[in-house]
C-alpha atoms as a PDB file:
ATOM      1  CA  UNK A   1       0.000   0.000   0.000  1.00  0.00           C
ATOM      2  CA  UNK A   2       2.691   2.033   1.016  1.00  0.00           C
ATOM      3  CA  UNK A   3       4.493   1.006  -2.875  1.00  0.00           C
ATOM      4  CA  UNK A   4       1.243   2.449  -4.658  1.00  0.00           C
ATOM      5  CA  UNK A   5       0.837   5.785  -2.639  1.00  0.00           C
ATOM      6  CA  UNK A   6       4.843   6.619  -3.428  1.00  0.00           C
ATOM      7  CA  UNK A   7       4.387   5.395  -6.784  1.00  0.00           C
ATOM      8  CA  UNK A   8       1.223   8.165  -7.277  1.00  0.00           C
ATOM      9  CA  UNK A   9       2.960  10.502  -5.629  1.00  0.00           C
ATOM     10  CA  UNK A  10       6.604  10.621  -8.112  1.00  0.00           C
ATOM     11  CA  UNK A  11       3.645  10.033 -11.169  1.00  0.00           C
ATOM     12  CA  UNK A  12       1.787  13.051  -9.901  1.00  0.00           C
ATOM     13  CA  UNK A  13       5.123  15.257  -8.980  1.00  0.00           C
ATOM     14  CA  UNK A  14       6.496  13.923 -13.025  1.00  0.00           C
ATOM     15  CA  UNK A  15       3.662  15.216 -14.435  1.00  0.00           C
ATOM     16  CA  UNK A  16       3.425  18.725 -12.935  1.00  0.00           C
ATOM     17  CA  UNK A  17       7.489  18.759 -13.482  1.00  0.00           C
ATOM     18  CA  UNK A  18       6.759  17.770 -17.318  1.00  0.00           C
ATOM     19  CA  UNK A  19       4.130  20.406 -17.537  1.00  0.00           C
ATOM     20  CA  UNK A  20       5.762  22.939 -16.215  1.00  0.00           C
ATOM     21  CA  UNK A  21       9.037  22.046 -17.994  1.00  0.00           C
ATOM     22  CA  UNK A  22       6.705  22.186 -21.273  1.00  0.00           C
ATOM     23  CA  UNK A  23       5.141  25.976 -20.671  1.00  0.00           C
ATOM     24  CA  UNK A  24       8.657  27.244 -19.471  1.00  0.00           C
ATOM     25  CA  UNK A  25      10.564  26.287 -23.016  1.00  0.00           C
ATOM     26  CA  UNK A  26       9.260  27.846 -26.113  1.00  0.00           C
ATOM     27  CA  UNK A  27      10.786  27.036 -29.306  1.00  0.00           C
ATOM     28  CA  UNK A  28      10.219  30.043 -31.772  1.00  0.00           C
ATOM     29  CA  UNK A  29      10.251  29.981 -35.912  1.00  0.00           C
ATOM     30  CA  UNK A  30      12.482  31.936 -37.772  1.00  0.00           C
ATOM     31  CA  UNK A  31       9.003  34.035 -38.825  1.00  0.00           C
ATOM     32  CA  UNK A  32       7.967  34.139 -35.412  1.00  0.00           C
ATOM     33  CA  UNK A  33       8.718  36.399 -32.556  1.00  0.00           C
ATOM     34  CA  UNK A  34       7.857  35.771 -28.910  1.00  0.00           C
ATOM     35  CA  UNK A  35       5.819  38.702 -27.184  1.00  0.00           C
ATOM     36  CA  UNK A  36       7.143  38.065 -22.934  1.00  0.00           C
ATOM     37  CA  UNK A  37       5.147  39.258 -20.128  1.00  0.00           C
ATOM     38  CA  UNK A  38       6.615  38.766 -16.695  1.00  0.00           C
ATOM     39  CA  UNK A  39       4.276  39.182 -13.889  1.00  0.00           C
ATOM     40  CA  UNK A  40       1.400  41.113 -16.155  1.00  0.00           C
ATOM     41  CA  UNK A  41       4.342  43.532 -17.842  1.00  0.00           C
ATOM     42  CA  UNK A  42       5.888  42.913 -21.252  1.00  0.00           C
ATOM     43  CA  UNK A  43       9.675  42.893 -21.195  1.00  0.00           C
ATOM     44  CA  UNK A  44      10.475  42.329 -24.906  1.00  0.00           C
ATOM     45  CA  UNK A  45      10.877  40.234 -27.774  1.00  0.00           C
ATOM     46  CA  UNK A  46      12.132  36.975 -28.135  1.00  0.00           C
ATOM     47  CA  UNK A  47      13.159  34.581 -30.517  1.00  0.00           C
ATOM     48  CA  UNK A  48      14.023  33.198 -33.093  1.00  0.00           C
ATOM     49  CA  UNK A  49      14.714  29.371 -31.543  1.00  0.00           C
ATOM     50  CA  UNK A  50      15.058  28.221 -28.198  1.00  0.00           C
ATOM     51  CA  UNK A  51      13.414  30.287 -25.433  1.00  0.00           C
ATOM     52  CA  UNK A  52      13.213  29.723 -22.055  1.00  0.00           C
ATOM     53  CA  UNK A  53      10.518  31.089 -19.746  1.00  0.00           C
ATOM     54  CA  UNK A  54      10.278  31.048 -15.785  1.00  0.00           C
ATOM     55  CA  UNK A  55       6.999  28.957 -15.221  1.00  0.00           C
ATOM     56  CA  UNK A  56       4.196  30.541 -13.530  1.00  0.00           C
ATOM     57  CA  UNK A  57       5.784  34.002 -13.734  1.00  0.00           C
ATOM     58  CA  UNK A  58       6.706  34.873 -17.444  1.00  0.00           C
ATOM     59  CA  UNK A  59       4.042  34.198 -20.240  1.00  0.00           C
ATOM     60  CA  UNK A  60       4.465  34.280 -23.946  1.00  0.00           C
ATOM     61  CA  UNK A  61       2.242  35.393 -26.877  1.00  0.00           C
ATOM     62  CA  UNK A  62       3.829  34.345 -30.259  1.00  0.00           C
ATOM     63  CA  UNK A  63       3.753  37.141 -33.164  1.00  0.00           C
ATOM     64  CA  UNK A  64       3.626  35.875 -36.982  1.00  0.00           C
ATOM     65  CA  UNK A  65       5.661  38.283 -38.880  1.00  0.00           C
ATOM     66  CA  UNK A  66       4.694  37.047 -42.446  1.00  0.00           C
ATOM     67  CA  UNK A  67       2.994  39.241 -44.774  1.00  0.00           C
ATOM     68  CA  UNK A  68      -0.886  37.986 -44.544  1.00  0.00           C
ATOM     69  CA  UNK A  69      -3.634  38.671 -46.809  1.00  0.00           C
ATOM     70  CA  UNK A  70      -7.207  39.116 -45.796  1.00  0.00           C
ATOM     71  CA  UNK A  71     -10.479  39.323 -47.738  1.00  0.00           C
ATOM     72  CA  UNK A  72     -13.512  42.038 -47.668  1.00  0.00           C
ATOM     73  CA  UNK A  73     -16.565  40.437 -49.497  1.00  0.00           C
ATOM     74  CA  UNK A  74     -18.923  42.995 -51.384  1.00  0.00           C
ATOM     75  CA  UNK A  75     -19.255  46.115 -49.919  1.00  0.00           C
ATOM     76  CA  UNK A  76     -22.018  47.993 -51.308  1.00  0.00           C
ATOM     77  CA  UNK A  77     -21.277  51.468 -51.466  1.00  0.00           C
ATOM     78  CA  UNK A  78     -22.987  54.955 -52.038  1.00  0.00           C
ATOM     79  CA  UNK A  79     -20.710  57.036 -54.628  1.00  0.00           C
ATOM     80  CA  UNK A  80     -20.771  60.792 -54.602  1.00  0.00           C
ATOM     81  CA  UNK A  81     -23.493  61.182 -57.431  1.00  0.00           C
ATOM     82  CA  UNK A  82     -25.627  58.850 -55.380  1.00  0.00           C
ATOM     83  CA  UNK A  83     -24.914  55.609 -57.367  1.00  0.00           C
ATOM     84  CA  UNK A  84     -25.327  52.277 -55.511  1.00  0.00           C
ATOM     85  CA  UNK A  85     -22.169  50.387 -55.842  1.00  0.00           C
ATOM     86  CA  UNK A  86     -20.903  46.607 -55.026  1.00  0.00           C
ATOM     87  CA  UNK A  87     -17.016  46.229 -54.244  1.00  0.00           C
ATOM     88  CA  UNK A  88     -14.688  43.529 -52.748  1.00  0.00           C
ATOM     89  CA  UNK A  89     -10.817  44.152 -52.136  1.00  0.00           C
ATOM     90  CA  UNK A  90      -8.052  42.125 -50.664  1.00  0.00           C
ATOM     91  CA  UNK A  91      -5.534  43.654 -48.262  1.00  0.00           C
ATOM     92  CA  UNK A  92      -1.868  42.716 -47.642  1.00  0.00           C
ATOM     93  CA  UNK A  93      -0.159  43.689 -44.397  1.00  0.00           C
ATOM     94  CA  UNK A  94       3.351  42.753 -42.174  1.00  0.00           C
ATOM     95  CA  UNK A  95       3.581  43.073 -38.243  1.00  0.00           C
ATOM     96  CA  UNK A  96       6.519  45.416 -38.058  1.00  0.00           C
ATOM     97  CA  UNK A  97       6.694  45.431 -34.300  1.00  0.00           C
ATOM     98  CA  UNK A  98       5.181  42.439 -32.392  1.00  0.00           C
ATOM     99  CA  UNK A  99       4.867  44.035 -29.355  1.00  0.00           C
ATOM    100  CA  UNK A 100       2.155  47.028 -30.263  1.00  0.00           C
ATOM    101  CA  UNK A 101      -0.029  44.356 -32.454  1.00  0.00           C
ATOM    102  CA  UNK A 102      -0.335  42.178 -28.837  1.00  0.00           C
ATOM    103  CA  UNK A 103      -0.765  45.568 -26.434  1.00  0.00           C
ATOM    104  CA  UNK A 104      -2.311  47.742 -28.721  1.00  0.00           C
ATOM    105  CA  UNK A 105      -5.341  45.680 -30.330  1.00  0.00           C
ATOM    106  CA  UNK A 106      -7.297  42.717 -28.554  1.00  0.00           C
ATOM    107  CA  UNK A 107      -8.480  40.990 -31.445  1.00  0.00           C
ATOM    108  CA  UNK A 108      -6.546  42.309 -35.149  1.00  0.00           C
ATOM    109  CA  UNK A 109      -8.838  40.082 -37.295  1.00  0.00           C
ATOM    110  CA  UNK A 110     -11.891  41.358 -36.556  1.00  0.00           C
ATOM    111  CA  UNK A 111     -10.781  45.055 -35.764  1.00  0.00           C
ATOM    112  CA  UNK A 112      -9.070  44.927 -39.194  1.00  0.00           C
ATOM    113  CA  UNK A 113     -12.008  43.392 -41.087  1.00  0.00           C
ATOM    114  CA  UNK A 114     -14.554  46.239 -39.445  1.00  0.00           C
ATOM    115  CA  UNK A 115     -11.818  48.716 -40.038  1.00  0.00           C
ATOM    116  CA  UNK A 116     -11.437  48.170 -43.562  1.00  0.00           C
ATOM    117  CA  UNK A 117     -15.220  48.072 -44.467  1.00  0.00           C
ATOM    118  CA  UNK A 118     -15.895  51.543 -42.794  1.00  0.00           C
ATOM    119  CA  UNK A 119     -12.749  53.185 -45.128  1.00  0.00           C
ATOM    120  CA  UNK A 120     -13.356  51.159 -48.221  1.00  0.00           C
ATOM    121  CA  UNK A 121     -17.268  53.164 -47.776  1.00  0.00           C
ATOM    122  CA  UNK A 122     -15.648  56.353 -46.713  1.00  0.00           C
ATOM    123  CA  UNK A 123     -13.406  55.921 -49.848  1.00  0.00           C
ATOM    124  CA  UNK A 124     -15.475  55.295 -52.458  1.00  0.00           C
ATOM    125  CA  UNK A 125     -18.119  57.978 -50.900  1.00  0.00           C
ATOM    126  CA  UNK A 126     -16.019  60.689 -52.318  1.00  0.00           C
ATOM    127  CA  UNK A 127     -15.775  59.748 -55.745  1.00  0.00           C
ATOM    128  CA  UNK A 128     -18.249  59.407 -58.970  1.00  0.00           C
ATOM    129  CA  UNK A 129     -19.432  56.420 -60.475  1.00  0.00           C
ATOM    130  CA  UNK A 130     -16.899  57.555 -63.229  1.00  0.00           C
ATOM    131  CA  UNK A 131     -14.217  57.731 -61.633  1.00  0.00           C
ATOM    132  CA  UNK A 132     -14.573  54.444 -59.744  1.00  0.00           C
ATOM    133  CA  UNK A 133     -15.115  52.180 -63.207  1.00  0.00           C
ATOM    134  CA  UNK A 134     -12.083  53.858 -64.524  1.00  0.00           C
ATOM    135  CA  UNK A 135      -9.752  54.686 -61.730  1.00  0.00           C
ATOM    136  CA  UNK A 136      -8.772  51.539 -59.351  1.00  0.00           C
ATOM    137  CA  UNK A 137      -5.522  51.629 -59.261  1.00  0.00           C
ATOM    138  CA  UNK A 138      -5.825  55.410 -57.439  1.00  0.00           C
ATOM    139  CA  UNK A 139      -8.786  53.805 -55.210  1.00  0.00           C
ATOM    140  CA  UNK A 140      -6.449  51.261 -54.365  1.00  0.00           C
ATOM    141  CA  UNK A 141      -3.876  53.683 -53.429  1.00  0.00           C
ATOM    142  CA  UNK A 142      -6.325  55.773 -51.274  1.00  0.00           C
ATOM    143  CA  UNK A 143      -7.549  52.706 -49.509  1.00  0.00           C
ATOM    144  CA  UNK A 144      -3.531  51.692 -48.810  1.00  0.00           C
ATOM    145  CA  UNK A 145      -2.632  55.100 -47.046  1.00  0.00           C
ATOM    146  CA  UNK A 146      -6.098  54.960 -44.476  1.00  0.00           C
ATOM    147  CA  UNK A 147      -6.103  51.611 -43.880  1.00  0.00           C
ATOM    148  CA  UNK A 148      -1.818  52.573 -42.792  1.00  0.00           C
ATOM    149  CA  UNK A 149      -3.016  54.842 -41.084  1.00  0.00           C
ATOM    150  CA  UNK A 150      -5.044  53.366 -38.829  1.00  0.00           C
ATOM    151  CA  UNK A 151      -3.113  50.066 -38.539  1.00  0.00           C
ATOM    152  CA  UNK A 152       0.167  51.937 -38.073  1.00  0.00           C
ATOM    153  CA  UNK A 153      -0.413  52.472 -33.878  1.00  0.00           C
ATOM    154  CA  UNK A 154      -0.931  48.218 -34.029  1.00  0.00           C
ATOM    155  CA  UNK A 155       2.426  47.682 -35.552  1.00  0.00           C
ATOM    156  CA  UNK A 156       1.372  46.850 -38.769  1.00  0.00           C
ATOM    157  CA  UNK A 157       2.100  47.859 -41.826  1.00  0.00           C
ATOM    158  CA  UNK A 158      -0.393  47.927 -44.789  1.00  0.00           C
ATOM    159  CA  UNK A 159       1.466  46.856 -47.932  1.00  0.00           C
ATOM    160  CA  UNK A 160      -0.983  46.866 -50.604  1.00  0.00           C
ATOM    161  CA  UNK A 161      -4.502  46.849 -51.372  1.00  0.00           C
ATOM    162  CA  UNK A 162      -6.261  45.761 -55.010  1.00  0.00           C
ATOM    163  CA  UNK A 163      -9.902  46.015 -55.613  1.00  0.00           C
ATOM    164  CA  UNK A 164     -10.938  42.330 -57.002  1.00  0.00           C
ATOM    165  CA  UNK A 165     -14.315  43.628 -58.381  1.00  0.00           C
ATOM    166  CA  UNK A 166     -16.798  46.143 -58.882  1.00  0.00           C
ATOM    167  CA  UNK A 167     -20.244  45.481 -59.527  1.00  0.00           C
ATOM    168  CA  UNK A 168     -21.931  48.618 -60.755  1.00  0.00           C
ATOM    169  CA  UNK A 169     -26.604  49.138 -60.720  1.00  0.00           C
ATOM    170  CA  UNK A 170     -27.599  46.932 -63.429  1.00  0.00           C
ATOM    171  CA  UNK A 171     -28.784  50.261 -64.942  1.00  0.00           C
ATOM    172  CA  UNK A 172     -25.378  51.017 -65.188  1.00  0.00           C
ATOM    173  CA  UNK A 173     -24.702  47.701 -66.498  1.00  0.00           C
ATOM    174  CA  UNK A 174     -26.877  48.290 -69.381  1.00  0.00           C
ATOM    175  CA  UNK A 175     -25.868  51.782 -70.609  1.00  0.00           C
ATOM    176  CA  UNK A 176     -22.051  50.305 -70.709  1.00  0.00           C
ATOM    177  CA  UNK A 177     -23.335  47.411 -72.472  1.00  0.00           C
ATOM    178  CA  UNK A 178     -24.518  49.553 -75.058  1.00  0.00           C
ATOM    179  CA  UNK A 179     -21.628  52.227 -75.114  1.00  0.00           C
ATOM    180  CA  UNK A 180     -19.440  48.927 -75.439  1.00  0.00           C
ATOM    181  CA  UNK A 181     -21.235  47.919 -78.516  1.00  0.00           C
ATOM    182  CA  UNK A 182     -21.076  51.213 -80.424  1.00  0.00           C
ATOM    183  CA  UNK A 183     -17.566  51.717 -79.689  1.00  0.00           C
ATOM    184  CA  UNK A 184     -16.822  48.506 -81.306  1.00  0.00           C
ATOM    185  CA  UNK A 185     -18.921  49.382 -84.228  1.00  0.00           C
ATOM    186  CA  UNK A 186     -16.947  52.735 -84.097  1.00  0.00           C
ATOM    187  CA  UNK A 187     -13.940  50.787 -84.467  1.00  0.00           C
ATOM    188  CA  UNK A 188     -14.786  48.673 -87.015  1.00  0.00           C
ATOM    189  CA  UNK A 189     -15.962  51.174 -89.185  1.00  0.00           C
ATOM    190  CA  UNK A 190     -13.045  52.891 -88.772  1.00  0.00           C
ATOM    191  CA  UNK A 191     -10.816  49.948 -89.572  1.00  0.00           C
ATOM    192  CA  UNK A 192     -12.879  48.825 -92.684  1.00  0.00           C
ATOM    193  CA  UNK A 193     -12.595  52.824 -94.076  1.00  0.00           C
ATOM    194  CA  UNK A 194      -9.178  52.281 -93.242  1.00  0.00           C
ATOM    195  CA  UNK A 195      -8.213  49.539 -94.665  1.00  0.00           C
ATOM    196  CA  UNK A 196     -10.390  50.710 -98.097  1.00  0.00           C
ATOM    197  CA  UNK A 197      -8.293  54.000 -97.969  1.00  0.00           C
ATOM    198  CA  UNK A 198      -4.388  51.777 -97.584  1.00  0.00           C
ATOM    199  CA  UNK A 199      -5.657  49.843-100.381  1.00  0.00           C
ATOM    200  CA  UNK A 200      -6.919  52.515-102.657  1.00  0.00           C
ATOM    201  CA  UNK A 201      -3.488  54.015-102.251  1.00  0.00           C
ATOM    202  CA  UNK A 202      -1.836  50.780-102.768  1.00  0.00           C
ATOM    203  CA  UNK A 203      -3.354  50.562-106.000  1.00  0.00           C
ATOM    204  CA  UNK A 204      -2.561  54.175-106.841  1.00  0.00           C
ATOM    205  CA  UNK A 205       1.082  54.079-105.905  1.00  0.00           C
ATOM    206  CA  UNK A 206       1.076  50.419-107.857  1.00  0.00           C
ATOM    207  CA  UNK A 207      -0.347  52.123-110.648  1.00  0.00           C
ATOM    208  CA  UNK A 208       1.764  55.441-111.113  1.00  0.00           C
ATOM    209  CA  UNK A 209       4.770  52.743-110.357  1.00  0.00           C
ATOM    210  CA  UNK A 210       3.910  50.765-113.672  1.00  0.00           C
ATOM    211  CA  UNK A 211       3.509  54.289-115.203  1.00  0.00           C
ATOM    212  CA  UNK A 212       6.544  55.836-114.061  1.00  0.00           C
ATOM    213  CA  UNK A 213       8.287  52.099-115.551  1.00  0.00           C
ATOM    214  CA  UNK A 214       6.465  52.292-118.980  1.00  0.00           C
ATOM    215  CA  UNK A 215       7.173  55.928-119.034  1.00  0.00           C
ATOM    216  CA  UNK A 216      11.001  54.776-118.645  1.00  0.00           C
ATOM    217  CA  UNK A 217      10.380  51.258-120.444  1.00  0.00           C
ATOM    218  CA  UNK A 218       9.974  53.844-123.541  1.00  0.00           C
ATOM    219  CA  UNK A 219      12.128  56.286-123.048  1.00  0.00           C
ATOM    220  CA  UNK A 220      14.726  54.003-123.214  1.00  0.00           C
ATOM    221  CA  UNK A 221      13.348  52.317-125.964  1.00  0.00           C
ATOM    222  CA  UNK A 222      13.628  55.201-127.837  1.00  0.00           C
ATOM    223  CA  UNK A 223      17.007  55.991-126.856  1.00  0.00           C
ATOM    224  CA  UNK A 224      17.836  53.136-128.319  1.00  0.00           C
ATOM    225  CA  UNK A 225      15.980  53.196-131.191  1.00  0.00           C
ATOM    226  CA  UNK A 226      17.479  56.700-131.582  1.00  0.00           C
ATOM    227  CA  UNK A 227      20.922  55.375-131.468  1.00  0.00           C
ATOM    228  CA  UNK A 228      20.238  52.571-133.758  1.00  0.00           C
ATOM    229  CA  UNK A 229      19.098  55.062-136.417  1.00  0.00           C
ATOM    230  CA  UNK A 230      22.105  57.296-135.803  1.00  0.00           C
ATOM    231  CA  UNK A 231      24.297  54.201-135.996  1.00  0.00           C
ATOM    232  CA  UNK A 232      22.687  53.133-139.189  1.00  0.00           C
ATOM    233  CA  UNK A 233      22.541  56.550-140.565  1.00  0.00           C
ATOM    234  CA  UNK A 234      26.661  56.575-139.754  1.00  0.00           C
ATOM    235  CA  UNK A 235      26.795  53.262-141.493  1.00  0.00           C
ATOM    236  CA  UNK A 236      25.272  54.306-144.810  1.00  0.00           C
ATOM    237  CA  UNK A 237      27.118  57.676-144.893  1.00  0.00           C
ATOM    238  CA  UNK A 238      30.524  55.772-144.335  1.00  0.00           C
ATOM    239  CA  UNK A 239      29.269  53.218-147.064  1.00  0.00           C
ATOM    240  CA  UNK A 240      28.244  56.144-149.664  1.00  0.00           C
ATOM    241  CA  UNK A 241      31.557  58.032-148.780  1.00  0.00           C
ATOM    242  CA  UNK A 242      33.149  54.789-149.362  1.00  0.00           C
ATOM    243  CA  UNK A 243      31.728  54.204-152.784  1.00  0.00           C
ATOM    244  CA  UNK A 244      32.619  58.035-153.414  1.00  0.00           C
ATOM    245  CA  UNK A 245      35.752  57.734-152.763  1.00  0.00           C
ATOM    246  CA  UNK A 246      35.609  54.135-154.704  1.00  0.00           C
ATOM    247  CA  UNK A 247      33.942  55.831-157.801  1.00  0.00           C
ATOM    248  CA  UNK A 248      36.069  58.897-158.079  1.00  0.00           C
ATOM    249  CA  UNK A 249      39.694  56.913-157.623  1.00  0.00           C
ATOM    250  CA  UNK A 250      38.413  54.872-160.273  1.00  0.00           C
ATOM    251  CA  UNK A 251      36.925  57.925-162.559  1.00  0.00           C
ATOM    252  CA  UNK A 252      40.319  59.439-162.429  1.00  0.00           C
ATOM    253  CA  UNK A 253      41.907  56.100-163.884  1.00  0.00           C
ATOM    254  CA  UNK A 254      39.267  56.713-167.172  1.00  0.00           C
ATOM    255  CA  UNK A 255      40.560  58.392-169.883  1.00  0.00           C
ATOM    256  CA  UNK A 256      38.403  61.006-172.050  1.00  0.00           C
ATOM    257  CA  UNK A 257      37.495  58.645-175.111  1.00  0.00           C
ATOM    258  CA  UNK A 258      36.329  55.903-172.367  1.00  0.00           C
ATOM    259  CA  UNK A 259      33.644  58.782-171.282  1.00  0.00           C
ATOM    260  CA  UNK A 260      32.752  59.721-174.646  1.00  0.00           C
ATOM    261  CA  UNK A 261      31.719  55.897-175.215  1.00  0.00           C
ATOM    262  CA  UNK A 262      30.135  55.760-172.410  1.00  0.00           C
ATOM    263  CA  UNK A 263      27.632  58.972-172.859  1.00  0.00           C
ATOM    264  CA  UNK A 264      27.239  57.263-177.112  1.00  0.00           C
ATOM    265  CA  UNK A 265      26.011  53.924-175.387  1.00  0.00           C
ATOM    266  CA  UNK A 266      23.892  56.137-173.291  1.00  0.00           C
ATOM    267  CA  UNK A 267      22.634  57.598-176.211  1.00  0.00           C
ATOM    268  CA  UNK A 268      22.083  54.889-177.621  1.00  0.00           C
ATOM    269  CA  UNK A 269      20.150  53.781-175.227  1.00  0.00           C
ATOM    270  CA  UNK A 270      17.917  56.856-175.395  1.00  0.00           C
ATOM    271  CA  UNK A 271      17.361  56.090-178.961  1.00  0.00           C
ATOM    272  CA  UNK A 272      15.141  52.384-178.018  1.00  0.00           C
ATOM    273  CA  UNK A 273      13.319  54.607-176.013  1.00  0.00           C
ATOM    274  CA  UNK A 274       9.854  55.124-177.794  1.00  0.00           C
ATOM    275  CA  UNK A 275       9.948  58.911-176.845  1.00  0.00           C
ATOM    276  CA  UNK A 276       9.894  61.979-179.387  1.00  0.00           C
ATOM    277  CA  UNK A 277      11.912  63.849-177.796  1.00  0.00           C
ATOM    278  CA  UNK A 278      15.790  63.916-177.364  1.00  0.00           C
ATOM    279  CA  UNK A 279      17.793  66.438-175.118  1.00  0.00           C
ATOM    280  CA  UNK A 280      21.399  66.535-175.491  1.00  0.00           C
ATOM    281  CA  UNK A 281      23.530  68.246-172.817  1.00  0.00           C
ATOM    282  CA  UNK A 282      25.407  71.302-174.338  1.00  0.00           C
ATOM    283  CA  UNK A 283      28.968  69.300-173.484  1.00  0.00           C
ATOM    284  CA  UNK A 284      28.050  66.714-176.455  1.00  0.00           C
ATOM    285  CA  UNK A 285      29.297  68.911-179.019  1.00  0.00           C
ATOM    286  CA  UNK A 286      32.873  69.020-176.636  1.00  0.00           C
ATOM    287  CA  UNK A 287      32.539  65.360-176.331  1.00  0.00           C
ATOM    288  CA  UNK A 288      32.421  65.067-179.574  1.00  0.00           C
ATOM    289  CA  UNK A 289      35.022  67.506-180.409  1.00  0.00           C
ATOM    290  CA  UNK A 290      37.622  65.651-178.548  1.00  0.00           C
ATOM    291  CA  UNK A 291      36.695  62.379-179.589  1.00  0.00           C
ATOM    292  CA  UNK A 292      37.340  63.260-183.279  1.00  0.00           C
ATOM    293  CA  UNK A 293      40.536  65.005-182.147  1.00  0.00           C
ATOM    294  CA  UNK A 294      41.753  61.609-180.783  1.00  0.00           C
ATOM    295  CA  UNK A 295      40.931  60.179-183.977  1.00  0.00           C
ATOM    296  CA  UNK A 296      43.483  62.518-185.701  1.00  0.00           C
END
């Protein structure tokens, strides 16, 4: 009996020596950062790795310091001209100090969610329906420097912001539906009349090409022909100058009674003629003259 109540006893004093072993060491990730209160008062930061605590008098709150991401489901909002409006954002933020986001804030997530919802409304309050289809990247902006604002006393750090949707009246809806189409008539219009205008000057600077290459096709031509024609005419001079010169080397070799036969066998050829009439140049007489002096 005596064996049993020792042997409850070391089980009992074990297990509160295990559990308080456990709650006094802390072993802290490299993205994590140990928030220590000792006696109700907070005395730092610890971590990263091993840390060890004084059981029942130091108590520690661990601190992720990854960038997180929350989400703010549709919002509907009232724009400046009135318009009823549906938007839902997401939010990125860091813990830059570990120690305001414990002390400062009791419970971030829902503080942050609430938070966000009321400037998100105040946000888009001051802007037209305009402005918010076509302007989300400044929207995003102003939402990023409130929400930092507000989250800055927590120690944390709001590092972006991007609207995921915007659902505008269906009224709305319907007139952008329409401008939509009409635009892309616009455009197509446009490109057909543009496309019929590049190909109407195709064609003209195709055409005044060819024309501008006949134009030169002929000129050429004729250059040529022109210098065919002055080669040929150059040809037939040399050849007649040639036979000139052929004829009149060869007249000076004939003697006088030679041409007097000659102009008697044209005469005599006259004669078969069956004309009546008979010129005789005025140098017969001469011709004959000197003939008959030969004779002598």
């Amino acid at each position: 009996m005596n064996v049993t109540v020792v042997a409850c006893l070391v089980g009992t004093v074990g297990l509160i020596a295990l559990a308080v072993l456990s709650s006094a060491i802390r072993i802290v990730q490299e993205y994590e950062r140990l928030v220590v209160f000792r006696l109700g008062r907070c005395i730092g930061e610890r971590g990263p790795g091993l840390v060890l605590l004084i059981p029942f008098i130091e108590r520690g709150v661990k601190v992720d310091l990854r960038e997180q991401v929350r989400e703010i489901p549709h919002q509907t909002s009232i724009t400046l001209d009135n318009a009823p409006i549906a938007i839902d954002f997401l939010w990125y933020y860091k813990v830059v100090d570990a120690k305001q986001t414990v002390i400062q804030v009791g419970n971030f997530e829902v503080a942050s969610q609430g938070m966000a919802t009321t400037t998100l409304r105040s946000v888009i309050g001051g802007i037209a329906l305009d402005d918010v289809l076509s302007q989300r990247d400044h929207i995003n902006q102003l939402l990023r420097v409130k929400l930092d604002e507000v989250t800055e006393r927590w120690g944390v750090k709001v590092t972006n912001v991007e609207i995921r949707e915007i659902i505008p009246p269906k009224e709305v809806q319907d007139a952008m539906n329409r401008q939509m189409t009409a635009e892309r008539v616009r455009r197509a219009v446009v490109t057909e009349s543009t496309g019929q205008r590049e190909a109407a000057v195709n064609v003209a600077d195709g055409e005044k090409q060819a024309a501008i290459l006949r134009a030169e096709g002929d000129r050429q031509s004729n250059i040529l022909r022109a210098e065919g024609d002055r080669e040929s005419q150059l040809l037939r001079a040399e050849g007649f100058s040639s036979a000139l010169e052929r004829i009149y080397s060869v007249a000076k070799t004939i003697d006088q009674k030679t041409m007097t036969l000659q102009y008697f066998e044209t005469l005599k050829a006259m004669g078969t003629s069956p004309s009546t009439k008979f010129i005789f140049p005025m140098e017969f007489t001469t011709l004959l003259e000197n003939f008959r002096k030969g004779e002598e």
